[in-house]
Protein backbone atom coordinates (compact mmCIF):
# COMPACT_ATOMS: atom_id res chain seq x y z
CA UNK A 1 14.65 -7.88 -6.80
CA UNK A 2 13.39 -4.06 -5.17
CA UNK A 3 10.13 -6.25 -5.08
CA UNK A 4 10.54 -8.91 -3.28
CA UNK A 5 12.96 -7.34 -0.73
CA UNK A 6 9.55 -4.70 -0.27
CA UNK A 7 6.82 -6.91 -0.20
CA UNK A 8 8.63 -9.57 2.07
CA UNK A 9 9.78 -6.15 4.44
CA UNK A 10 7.11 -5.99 7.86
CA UNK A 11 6.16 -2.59 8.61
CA UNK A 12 2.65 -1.95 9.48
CA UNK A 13 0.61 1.38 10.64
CA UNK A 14 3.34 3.30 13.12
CA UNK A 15 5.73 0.68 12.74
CA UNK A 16 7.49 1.37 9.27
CA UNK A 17 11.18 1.45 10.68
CA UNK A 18 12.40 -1.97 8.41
CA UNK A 19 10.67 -0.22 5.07
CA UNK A 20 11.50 3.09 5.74
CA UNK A 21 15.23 2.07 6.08
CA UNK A 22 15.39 -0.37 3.23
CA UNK A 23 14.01 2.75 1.15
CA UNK A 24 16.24 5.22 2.57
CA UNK A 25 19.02 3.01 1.28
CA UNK A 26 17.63 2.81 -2.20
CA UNK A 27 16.48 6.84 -3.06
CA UNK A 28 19.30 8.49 -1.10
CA UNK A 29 21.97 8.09 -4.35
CA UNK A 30 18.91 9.55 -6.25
CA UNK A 31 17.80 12.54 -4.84
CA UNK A 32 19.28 16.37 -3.46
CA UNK A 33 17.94 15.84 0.03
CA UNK A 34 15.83 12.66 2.14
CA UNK A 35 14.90 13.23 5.16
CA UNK A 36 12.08 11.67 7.68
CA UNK A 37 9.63 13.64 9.88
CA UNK A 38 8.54 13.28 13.18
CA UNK A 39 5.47 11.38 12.25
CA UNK A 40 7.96 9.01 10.24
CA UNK A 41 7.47 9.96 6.46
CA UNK A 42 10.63 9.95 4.21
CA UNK A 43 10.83 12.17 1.86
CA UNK A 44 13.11 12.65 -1.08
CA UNK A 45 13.93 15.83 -3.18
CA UNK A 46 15.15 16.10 -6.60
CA UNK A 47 15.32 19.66 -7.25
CA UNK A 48 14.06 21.23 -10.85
CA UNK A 49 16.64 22.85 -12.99
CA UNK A 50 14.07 25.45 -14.21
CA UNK A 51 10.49 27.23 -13.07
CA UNK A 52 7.34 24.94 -12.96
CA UNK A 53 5.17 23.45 -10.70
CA UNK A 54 6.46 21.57 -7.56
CA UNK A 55 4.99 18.00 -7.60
CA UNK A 56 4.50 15.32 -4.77
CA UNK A 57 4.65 11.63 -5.76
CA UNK A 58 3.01 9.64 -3.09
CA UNK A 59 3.30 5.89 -2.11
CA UNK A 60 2.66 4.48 1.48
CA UNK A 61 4.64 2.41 3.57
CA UNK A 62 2.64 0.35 5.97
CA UNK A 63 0.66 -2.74 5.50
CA UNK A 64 -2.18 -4.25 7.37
CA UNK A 65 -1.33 -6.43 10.34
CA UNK A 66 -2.21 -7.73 13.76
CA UNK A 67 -1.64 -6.28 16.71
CA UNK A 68 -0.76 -8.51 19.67
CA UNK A 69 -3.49 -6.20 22.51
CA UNK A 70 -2.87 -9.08 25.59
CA UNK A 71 -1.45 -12.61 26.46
CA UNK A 72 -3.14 -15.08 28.36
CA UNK A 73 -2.63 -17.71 30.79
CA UNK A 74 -2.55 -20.13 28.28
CA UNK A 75 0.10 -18.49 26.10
CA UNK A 76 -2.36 -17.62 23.05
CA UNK A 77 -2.18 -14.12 22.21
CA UNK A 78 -4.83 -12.29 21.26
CA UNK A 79 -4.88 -9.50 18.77
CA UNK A 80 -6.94 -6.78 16.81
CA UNK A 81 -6.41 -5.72 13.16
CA UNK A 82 -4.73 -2.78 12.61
CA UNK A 83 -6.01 -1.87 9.15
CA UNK A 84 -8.95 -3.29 7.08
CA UNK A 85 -8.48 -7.68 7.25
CA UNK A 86 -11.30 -9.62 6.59
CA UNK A 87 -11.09 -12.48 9.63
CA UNK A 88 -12.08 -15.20 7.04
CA UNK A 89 -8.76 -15.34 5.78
CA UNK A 90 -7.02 -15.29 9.03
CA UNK A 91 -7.80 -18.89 10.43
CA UNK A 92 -5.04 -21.50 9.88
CA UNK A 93 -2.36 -18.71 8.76
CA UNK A 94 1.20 -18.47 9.30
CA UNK A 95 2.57 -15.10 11.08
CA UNK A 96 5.94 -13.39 12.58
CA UNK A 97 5.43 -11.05 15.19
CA UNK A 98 8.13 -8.22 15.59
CA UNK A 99 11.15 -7.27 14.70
CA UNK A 100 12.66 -10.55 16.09
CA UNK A 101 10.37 -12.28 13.73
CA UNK A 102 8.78 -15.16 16.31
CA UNK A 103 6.69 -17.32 14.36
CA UNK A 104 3.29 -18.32 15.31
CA UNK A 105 0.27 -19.78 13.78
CA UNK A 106 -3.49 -18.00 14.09
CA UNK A 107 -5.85 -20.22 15.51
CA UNK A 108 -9.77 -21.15 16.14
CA UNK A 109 -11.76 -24.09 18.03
CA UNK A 110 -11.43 -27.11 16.59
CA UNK A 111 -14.02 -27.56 13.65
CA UNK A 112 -15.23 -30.82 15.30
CA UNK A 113 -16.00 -28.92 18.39
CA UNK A 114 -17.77 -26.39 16.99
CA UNK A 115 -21.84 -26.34 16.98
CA UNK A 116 -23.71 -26.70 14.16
CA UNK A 117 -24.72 -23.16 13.86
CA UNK A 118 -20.98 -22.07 14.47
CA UNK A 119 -19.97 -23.82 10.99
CA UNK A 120 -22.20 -22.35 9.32
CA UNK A 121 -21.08 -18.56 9.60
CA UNK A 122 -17.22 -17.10 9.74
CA UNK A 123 -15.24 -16.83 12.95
CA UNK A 124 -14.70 -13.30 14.61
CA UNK A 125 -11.61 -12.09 15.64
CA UNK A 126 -12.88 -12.74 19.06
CA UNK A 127 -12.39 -16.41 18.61
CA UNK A 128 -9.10 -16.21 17.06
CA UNK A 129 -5.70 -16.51 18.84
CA UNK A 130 -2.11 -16.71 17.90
CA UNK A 131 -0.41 -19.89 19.04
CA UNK A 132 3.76 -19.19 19.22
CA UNK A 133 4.30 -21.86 20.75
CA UNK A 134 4.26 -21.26 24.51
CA UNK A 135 2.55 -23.38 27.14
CA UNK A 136 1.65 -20.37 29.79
CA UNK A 137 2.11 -16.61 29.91
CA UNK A 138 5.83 -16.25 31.17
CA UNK A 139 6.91 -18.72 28.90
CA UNK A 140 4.60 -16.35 26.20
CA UNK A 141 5.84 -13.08 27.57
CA UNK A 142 9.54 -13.60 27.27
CA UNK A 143 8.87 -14.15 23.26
CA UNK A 144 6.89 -11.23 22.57
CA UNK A 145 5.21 -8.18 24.01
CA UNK A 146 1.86 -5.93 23.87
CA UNK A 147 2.02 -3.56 21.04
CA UNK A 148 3.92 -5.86 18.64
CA UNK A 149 2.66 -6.45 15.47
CA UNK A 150 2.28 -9.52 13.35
CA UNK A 151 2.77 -9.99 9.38
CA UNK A 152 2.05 -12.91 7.05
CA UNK A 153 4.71 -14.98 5.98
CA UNK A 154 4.03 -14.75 2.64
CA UNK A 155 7.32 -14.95 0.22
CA UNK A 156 7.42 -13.06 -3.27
CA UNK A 157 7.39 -15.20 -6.21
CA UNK A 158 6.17 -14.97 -9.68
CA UNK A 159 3.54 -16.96 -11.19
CA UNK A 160 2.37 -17.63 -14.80
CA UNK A 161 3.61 -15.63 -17.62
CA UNK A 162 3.25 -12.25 -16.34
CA UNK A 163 1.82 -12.57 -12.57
CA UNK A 164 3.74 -11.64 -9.04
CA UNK A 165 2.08 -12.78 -5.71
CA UNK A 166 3.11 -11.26 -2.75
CA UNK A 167 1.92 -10.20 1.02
CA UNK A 168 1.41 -5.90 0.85
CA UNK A 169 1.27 -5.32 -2.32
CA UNK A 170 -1.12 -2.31 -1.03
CA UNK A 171 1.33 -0.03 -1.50
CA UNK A 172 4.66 -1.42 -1.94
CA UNK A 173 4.16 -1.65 -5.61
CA UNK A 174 3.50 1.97 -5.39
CA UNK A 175 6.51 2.35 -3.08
CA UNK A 176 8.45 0.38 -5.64
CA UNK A 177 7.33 2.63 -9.34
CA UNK A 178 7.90 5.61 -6.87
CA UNK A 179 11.49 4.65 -6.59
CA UNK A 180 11.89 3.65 -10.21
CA UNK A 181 10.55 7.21 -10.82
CA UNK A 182 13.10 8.60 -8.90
CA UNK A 183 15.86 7.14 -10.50
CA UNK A 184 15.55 9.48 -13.97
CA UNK A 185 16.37 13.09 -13.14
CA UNK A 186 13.52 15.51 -14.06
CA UNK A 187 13.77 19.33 -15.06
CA UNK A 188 11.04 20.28 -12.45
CA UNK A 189 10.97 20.13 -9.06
CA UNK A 190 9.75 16.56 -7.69
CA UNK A 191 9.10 15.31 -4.14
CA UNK A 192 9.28 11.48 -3.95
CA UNK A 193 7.14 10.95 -0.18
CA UNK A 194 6.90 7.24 1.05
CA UNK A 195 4.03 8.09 3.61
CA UNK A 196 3.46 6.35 7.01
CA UNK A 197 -0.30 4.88 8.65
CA UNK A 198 -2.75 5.44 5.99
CA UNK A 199 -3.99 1.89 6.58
CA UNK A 200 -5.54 3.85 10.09
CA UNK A 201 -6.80 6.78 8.49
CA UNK A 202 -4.39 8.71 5.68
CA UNK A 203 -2.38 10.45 8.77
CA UNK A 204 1.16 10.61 7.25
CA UNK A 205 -0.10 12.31 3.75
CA UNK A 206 -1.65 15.39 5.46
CA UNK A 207 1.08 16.23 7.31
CA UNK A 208 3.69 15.78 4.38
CA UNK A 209 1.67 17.54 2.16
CA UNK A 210 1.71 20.66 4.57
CA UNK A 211 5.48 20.57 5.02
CA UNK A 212 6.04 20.12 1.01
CA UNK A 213 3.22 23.05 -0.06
CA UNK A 214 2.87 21.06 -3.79
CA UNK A 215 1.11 22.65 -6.11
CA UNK A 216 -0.34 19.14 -7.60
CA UNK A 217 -0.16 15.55 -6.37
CA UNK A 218 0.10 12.11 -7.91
CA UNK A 219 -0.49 8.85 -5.15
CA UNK A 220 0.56 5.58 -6.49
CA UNK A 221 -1.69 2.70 -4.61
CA UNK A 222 -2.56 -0.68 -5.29
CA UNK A 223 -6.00 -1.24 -5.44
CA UNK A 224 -8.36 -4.21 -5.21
CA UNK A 225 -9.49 -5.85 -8.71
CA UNK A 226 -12.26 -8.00 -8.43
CA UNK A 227 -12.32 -9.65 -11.62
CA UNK A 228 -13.01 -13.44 -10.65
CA UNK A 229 -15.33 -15.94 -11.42
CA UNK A 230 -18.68 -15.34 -10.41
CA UNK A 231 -18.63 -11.28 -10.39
CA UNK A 232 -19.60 -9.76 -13.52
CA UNK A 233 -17.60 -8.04 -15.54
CA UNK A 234 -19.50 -4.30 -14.67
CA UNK A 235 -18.77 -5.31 -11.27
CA UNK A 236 -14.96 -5.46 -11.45
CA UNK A 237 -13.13 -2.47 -9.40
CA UNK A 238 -10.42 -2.98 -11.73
CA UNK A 239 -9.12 -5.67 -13.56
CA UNK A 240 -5.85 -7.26 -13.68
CA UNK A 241 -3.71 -7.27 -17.11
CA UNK A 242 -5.84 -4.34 -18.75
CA UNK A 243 -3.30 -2.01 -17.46
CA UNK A 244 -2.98 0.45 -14.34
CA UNK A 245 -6.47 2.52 -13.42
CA UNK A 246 -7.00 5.98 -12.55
CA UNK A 247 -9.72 7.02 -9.74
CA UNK A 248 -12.35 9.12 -10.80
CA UNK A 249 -14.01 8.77 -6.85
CA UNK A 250 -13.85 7.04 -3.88
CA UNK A 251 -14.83 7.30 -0.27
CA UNK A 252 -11.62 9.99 0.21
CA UNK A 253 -11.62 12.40 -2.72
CA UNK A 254 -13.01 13.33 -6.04
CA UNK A 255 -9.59 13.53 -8.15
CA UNK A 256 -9.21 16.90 -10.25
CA UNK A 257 -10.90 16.23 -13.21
CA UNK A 258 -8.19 18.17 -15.29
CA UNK A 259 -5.58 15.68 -14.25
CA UNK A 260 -7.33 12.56 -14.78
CA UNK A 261 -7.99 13.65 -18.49
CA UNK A 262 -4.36 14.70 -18.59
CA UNK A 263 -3.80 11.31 -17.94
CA UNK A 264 -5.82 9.84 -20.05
CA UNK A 265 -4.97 11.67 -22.79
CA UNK A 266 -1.28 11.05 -22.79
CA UNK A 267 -1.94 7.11 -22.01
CA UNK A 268 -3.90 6.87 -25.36
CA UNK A 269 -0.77 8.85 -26.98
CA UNK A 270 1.91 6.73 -25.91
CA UNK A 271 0.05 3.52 -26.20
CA UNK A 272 -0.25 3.01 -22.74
CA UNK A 273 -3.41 0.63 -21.27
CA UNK A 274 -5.47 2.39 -18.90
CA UNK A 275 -8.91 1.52 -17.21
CA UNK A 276 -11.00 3.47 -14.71
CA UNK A 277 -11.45 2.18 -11.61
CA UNK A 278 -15.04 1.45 -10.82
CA UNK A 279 -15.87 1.18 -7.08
CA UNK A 280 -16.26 3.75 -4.56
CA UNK A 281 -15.18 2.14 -1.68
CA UNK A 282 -11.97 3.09 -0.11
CA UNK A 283 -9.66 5.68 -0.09
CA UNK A 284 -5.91 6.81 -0.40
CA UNK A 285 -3.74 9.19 0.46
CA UNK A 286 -4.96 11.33 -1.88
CA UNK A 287 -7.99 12.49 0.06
CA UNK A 288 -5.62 14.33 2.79
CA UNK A 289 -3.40 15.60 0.47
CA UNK A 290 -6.20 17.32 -1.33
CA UNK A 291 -7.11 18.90 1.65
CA UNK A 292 -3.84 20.43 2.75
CA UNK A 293 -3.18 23.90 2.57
CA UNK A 294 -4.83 25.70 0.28
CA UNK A 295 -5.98 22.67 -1.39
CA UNK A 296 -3.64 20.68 -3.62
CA UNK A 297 -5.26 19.51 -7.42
CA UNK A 298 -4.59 15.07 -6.83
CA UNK A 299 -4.86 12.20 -9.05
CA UNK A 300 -4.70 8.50 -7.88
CA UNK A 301 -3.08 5.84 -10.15
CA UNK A 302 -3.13 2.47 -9.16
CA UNK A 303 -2.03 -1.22 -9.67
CA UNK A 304 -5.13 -3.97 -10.08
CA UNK A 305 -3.99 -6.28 -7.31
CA UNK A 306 -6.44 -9.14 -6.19
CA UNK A 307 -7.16 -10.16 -2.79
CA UNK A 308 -5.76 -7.23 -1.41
CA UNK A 309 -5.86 -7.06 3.01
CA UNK A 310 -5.28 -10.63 2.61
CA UNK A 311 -2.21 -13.11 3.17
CA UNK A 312 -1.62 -12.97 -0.78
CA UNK A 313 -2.80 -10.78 -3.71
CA UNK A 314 -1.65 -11.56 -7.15
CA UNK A 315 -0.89 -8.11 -9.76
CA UNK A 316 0.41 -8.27 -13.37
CA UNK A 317 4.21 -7.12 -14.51
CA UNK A 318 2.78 -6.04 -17.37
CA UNK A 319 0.23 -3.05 -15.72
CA UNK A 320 3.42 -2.29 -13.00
CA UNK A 321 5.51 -1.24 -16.39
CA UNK A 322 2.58 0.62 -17.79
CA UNK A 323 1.78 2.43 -14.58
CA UNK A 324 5.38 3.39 -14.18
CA UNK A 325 5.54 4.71 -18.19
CA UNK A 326 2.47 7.07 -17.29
CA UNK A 327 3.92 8.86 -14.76
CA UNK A 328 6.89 9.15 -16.49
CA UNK A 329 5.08 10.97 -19.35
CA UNK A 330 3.05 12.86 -17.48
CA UNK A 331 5.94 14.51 -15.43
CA UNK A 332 7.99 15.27 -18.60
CA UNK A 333 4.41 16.41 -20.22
CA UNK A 334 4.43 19.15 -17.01
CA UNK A 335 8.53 19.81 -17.97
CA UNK A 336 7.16 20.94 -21.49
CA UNK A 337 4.15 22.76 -20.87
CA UNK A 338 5.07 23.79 -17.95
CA UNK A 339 1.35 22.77 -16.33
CA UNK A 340 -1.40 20.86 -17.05
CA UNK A 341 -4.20 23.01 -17.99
């Protein structure tokens, strides 16, 4: 399953080689031209068989992760996030470093030696290691190296009647619909670009986006939903099973209002479930894109995924089929009208 093989991929921020090249494998029978820049985007062409506007079709590569910064005498590595992870859900987890996978296990003081006043509030990243099983910093430095990162071990599976959970599903659902997308052949001109480091700051989008010149943009994410017990419902980002949402704002870009009511519009004619996304925190790809240039019109649809950053996040089959159905429309809307205005 494209999926799994994604989700269970490592490639964090600068380090996208293994889901850059599992990609490459999958779009090259499907598009004119794929190539990768020197920043490390890939980007695949299907060329339009008649006049209309050139589109970009976003979806980012890298995942959060842990980067090993030193080793010490001991053996225990110690490492910085490279992306946003909350250290609450770091203590106790299982973790491969680099591409020769070592396994290792993040780790705190004992709880029994910790003070009362320590128990009471989360653990830094400070006070976390990664044990790999060495007993002193040769032994340590012969397994891995400064620079590496390290990845959950989290395998793909599905649970219940219509739920996936998976490590990085922000974005490799969006890299998988992308390549779904690009496997029907479109009269317009359509640039498929799997982008690199926007868990550091949206850096591969800009500099595609100047390369492709698009005159509109579509970035496929997945996006936190926040619909568990406890939050009320006008508090949930998104929620999972009520179909894919599109952004209206966040802490990147305001989307072009003209597209997100394009959207809308053709969701409620095809049937398809839609919900806005309803928290302002965060951004995507689609804030540099918007910027590039001349300034490129961008809309952001996403997949509800819970517990996002984390180890796990759980998304619905259901939304992934709808999400992939919208764009679908909406490009062959564009083929027919020739716009979206």
């Amino acid at each position: 399953m494209l999926l799994k093989r994604l989700t269970e991929a490592c490639g964090g921020p600068g380090q996208e080689d293994e889901v850059r090249d599992l990609i490459r494998t999958e779009i090259t029978p499907l598009a004119d031209q794929v190539t990768t820049d020197a920043l490390g985007n890939l980007i695949a062409v299907k060329n339009g068989t008649k006049a209309g506007p050139k589109v970009m079709i976003a979806a980012h590569m890298d995942e959060v992760a842990l980067m090993v910064m030193s080793i010490e005498k001991s053996g225990m590595l110690k490492f910085s996030p490279i992306g946003g992870i909350d250290p609450r859900v770091l203590v106790a987890k299982a973790v491969v470093i680099g591409i020769n996978r070592v396994p290792g296990v993040i780790g705190s003081k004992p709880i029994h030696l910790q003070k009362p006043d320590e128990r009471k509030k989360a653990l830094s990243i400070d006070e976390l290691y990664i044990d790999i099983g060495a007993s002193k910093k040769e032994e340590a430095e012969r397994l891995v190296s400064i620079g590496e990162l390290a990845y959950f071990t989290t395998e793909f599976t599905t649970i219940g009647p219509d739920r996936f959970k998976a490590k990085a599903l922000d974005d490799r659902v969006g890299c998988a619909m992308l390549i779904d997308i690009l496997k029907e052949n479109y009269q317009l001109s359509l640039y498929g670009v799997f982008t690199v480091q926007e868990e550091v700051g949206l850096r591969g989008a800009g500099t595609a986006a100047y390369q492709i010149q698009p005159d509109l943009a579509l970035v496929l994410e997945g996006t936190t939903a926040s619909d568990v017990p406890e939050i009320p419902e006008h508090k949930h980002a998104t929620t999972v099973g009520k179909g894919p949402s599109l952004t209206v704002m966040d802490s990147s870009v305001i989307p072009d209002p003209r597209l997100v009511a394009k959207l809308m519009q053709l969701a409620q004619k095809h049937g398809i479930p839609v919900q806005y996304r309803r928290n302002t925190a965060g951004g995507t790809d689609a804030g540099k894109i918007q910027q590039s240039c001349e300034g490129v019109p961008v809309a952001v649809i996403a997949l509800p995924c819970r517990y996002i950053h984390s180890p796990v996040a759980v998304a619905s089959q259901t939304d992934y089929a709808h999400a992939v159905k919208l764009v679908k429309v909406f490009l062959r809307s564009l083929e027919e009208e020739g716009g979206y205005k």
